[in-house]
Protein backbone atom coordinates (compact mmCIF):
# COMPACT_ATOMS: atom_id res chain seq x y z
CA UNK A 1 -11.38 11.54 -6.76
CA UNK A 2 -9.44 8.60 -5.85
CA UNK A 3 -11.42 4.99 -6.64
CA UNK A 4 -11.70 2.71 -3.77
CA UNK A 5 -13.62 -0.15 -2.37
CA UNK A 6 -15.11 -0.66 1.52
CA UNK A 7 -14.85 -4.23 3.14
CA UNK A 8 -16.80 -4.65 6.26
CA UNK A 9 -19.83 -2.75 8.31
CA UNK A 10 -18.37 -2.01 11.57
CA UNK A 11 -18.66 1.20 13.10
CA UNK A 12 -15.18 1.73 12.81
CA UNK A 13 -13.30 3.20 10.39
CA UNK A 14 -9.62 2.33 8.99
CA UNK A 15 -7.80 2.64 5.89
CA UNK A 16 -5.42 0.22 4.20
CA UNK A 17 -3.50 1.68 1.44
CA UNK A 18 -0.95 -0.56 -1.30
CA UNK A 19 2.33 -0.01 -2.33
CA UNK A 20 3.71 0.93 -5.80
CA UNK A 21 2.14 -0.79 -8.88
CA UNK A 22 -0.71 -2.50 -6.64
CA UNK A 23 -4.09 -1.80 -6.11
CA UNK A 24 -7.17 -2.18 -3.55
CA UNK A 25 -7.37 -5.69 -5.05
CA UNK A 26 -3.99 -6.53 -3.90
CA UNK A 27 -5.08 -6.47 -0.38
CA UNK A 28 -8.53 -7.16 -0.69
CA UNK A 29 -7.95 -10.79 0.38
CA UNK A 30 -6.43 -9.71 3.65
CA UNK A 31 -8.95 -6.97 4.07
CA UNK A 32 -11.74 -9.62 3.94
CA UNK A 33 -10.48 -11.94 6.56
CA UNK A 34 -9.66 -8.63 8.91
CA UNK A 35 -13.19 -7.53 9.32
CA UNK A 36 -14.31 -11.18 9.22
CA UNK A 37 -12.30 -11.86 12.80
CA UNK A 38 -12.69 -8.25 14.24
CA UNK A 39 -16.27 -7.17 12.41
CA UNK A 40 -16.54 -3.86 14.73
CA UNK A 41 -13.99 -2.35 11.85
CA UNK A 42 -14.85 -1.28 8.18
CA UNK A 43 -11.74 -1.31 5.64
CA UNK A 44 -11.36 1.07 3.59
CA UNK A 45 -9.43 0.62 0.39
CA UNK A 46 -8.11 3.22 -1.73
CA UNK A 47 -6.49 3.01 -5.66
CA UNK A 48 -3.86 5.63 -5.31
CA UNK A 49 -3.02 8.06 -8.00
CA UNK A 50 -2.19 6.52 -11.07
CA UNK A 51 -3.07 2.63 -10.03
CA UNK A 52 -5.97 0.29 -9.85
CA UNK A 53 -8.93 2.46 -11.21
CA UNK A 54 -7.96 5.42 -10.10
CA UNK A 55 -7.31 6.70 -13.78
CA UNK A 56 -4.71 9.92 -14.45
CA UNK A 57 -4.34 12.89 -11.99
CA UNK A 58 -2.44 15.94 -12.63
CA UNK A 59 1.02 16.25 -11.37
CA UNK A 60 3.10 16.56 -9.33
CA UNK A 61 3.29 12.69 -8.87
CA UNK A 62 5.25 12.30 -5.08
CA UNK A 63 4.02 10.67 -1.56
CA UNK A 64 2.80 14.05 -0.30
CA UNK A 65 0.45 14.51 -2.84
CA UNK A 66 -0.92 10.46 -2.93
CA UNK A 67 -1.45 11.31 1.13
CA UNK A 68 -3.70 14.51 0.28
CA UNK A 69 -5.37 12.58 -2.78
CA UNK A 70 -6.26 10.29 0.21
CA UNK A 71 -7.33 12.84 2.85
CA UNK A 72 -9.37 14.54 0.37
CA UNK A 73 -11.30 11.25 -0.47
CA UNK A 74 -11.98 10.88 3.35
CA UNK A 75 -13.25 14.32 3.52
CA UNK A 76 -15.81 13.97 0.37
CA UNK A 77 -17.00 10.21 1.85
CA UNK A 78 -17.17 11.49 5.66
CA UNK A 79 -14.98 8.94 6.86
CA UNK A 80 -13.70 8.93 10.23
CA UNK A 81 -10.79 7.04 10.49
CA UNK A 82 -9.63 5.89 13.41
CA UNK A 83 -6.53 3.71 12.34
CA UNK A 84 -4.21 4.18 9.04
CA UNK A 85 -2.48 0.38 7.72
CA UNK A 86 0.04 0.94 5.06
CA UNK A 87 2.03 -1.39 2.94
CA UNK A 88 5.42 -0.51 1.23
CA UNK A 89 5.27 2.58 -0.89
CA UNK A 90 1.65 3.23 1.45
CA UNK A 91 3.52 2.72 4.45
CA UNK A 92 5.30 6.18 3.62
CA UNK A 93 1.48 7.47 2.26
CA UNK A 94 0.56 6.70 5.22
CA UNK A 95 2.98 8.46 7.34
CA UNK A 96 2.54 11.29 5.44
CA UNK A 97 -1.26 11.10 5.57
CA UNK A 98 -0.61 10.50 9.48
CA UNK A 99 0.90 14.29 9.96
CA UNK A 100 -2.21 15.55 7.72
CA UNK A 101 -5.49 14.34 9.47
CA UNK A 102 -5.46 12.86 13.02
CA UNK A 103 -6.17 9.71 13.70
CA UNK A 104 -5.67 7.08 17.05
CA UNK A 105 -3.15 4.24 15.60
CA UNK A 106 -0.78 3.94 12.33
CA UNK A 107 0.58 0.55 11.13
CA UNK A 108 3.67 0.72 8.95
CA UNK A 109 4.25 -2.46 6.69
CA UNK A 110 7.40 -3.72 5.90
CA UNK A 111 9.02 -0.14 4.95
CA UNK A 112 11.30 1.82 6.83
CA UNK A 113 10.85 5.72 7.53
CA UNK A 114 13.88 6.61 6.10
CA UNK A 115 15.63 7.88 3.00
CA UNK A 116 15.41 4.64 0.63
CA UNK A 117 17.92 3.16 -1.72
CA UNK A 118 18.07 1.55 -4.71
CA UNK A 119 15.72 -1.44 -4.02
CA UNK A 120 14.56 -4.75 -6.40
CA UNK A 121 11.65 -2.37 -7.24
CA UNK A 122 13.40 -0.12 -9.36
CA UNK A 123 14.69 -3.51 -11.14
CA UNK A 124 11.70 -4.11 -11.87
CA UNK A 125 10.04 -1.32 -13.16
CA UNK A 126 13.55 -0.91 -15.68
CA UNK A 127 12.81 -4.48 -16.87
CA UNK A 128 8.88 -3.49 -17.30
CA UNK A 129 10.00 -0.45 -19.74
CA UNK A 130 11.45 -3.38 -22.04
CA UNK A 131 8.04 -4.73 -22.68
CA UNK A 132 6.74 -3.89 -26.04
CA UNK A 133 2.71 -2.45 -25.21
CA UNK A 134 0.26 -3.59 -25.63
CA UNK A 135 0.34 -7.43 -25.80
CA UNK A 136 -1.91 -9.90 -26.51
CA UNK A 137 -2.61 -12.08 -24.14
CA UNK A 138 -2.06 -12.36 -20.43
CA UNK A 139 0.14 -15.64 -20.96
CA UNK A 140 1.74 -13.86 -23.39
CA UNK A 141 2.83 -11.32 -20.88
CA UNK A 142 3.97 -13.29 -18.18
CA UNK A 143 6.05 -15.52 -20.54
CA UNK A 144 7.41 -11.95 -21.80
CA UNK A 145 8.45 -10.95 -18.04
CA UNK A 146 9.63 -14.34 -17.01
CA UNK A 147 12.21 -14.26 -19.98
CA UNK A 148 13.43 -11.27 -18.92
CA UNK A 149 14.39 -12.34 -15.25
CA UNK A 150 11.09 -11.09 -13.39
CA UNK A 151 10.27 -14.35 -10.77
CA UNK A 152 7.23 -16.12 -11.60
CA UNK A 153 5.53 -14.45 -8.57
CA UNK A 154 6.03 -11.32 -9.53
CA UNK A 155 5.00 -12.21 -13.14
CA UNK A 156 1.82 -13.72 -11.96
CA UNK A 157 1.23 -10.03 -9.88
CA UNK A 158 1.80 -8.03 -12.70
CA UNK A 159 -0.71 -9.42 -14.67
CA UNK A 160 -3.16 -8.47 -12.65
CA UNK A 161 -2.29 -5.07 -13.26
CA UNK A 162 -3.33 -4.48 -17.27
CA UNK A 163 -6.40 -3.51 -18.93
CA UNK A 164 -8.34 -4.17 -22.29
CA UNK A 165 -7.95 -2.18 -25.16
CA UNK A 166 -9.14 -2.67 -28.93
CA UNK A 167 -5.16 -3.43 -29.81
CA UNK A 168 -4.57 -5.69 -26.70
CA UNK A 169 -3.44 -5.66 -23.38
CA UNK A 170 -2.00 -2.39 -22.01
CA UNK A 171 -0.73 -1.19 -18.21
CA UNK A 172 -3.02 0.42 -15.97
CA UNK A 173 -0.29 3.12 -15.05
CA UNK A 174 2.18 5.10 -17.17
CA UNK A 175 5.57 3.76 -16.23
CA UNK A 176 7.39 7.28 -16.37
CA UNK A 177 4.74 8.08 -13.12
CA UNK A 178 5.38 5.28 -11.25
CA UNK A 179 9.39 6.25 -11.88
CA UNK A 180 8.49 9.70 -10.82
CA UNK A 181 6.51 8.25 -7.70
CA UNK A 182 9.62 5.80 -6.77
CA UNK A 183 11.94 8.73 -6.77
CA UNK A 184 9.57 10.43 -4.24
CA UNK A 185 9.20 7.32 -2.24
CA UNK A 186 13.38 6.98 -2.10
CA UNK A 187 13.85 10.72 -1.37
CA UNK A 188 10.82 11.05 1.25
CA UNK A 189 11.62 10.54 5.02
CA UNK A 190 9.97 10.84 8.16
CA UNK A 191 10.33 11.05 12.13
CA UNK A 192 8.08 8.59 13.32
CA UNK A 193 5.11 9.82 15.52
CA UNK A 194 3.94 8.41 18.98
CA UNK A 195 1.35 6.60 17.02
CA UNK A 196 3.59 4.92 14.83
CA UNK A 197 4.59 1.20 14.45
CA UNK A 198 6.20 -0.65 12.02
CA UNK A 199 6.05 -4.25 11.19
CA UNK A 200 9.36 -6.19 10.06
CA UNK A 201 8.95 -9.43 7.88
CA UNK A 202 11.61 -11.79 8.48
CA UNK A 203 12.33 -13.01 5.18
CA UNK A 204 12.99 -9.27 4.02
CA UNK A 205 16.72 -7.95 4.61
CA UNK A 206 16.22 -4.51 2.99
CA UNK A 207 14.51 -3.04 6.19
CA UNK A 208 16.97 -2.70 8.75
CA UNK A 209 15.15 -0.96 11.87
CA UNK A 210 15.86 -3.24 15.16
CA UNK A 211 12.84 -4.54 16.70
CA UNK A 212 11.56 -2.48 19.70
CA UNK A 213 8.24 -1.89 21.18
CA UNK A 214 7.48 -0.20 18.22
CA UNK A 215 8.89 -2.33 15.49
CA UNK A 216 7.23 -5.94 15.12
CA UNK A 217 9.01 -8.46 13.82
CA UNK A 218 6.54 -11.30 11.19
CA UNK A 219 7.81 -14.30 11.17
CA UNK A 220 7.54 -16.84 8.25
CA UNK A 221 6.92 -13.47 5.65
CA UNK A 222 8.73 -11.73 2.97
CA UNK A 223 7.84 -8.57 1.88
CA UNK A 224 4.31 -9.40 0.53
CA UNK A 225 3.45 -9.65 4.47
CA UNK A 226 -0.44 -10.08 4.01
CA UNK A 227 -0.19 -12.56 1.58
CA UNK A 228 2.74 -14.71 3.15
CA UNK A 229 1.38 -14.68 7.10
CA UNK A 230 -2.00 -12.87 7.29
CA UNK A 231 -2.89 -14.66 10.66
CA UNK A 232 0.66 -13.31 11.74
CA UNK A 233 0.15 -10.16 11.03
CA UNK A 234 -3.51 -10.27 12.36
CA UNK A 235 -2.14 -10.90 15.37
CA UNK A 236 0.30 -7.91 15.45
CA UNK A 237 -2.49 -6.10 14.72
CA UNK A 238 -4.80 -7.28 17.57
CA UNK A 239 -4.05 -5.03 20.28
CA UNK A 240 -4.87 -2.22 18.42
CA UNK A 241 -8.01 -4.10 16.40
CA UNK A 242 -9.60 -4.53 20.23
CA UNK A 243 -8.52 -0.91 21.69
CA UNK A 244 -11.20 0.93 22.73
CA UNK A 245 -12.64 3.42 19.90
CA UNK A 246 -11.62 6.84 20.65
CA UNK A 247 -14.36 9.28 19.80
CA UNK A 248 -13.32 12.41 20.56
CA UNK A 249 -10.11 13.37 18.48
CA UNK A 250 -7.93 16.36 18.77
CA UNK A 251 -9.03 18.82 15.41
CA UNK A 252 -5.44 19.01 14.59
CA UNK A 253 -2.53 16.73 14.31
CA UNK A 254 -0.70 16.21 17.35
């Protein structure tokens, strides 16, 4: 069963799910200040497959099976979630988990629905498998990563993504998985449902949808869109934050 952490203790129910290499902690800054301005919600936070403390799964590793990992975590906590927030790689977890459970409202962030290419991502995760494991410090690390052309803010991220071990520091995810989950991620598409919107940051010129009613552009935000304009996106958001609760959903997805 997937790990995860619950912020808030609304009556209602939504999940926020991280991209590749994060974790519930990644977003637990943004989670706090959402139920903190709308406190009818509870966020809940999920460590997919493979990430945060979450711990090893069987295979196969793709976005399909991260979404059921997710519904079946809702199913053994009797969640009822009303609204699914997804960011990067969990923007397509959550599209997925949208046409597996029903819910009222799903918020796509920064990612586009589409087949993906090559992306700075994959960079990154070719310059990671240079890294001799474990090392010893977390300094250590980050002055391993900047030397090989990783920016210092990605550096600093990483970091936060190792454990302890008796020999030093190691990942918290086996770098062949997250490969395997990438390759899902670029080969995965979807039509977008009714339900669907997407959130564009401004700064980012890999997602190319045109704004519409149902794609928002964030100003002021690269791709890290919670951490470079949470009021922003909080606003984007709203609407759907102050919708009336729905109580009665359909038993199957629509």
């Amino acid at each position: 069963m997937l790990s995860f952490q619950v912020f808030g203790t609304g009556s209602r129910q939504a999940l926020l799910i991280h991209g590749i290499m994060g974790s519930s902690r990644n977003l637990a800054t943004f989670a706090k200040l959402l139920v903190s301005k709308f406190p009818d919600w509870q966020l809940i936070l999920p460590d997919l497959r493979h990430h945060g403390d979450s711990g090893f799964f069987e295979g196969p590793n793709t976005v399909a099976v991260c979404a059921q990992d997710v519904l079946e975590l809702v199913k053994d906590q009797n969640f009822n979630i009303e609204m699914i927030i997804g960011h990067s790689f969990g923007g397509k977890v959550a599209m997925a988990l949208n046409e597996l459970m029903p819910v009222r409202q799903v918020w796509i962030l920064d990612v586009e629905p589409g087949l993906k290419r090559p992306s700075h991502t994959d960079e990154i995760v070719k310059k990671l498998t240079r890294i001799p494991m474990p090392q010893p410090t977390r300094i250590a690390l980050q002055s391993t990563m900047l030397e090989l052309g990783l920016p210092r803010h990605i550096a600093l991220w990483m970091t936060t993504n190792v454990r302890d071990t008796p020999d030093g520091l190691m990942w918290k995810f086996d770098l062949k998985i997250i490969k395997e989950l990438l390759i899902s991620f670029a080969k995965t598409e979807f039509s977008p449902r009714e339900n669907t919107d997407f959130v564009k940051a401004e700064r980012n010129s890999h997602m190319l949808m045109p704004l519409s009613e149902k794609v928002h552009l964030l100003q002021n935000a690269g791709h890290w869109v919670h951490i470079d304009n949470p009021k922003g996106l909080l606003e984007i958001l709203r609407p759907s934050l102050l919708a009336p609760s729905i109580t009665q959903l359909p038993t199957q997805p629509v």
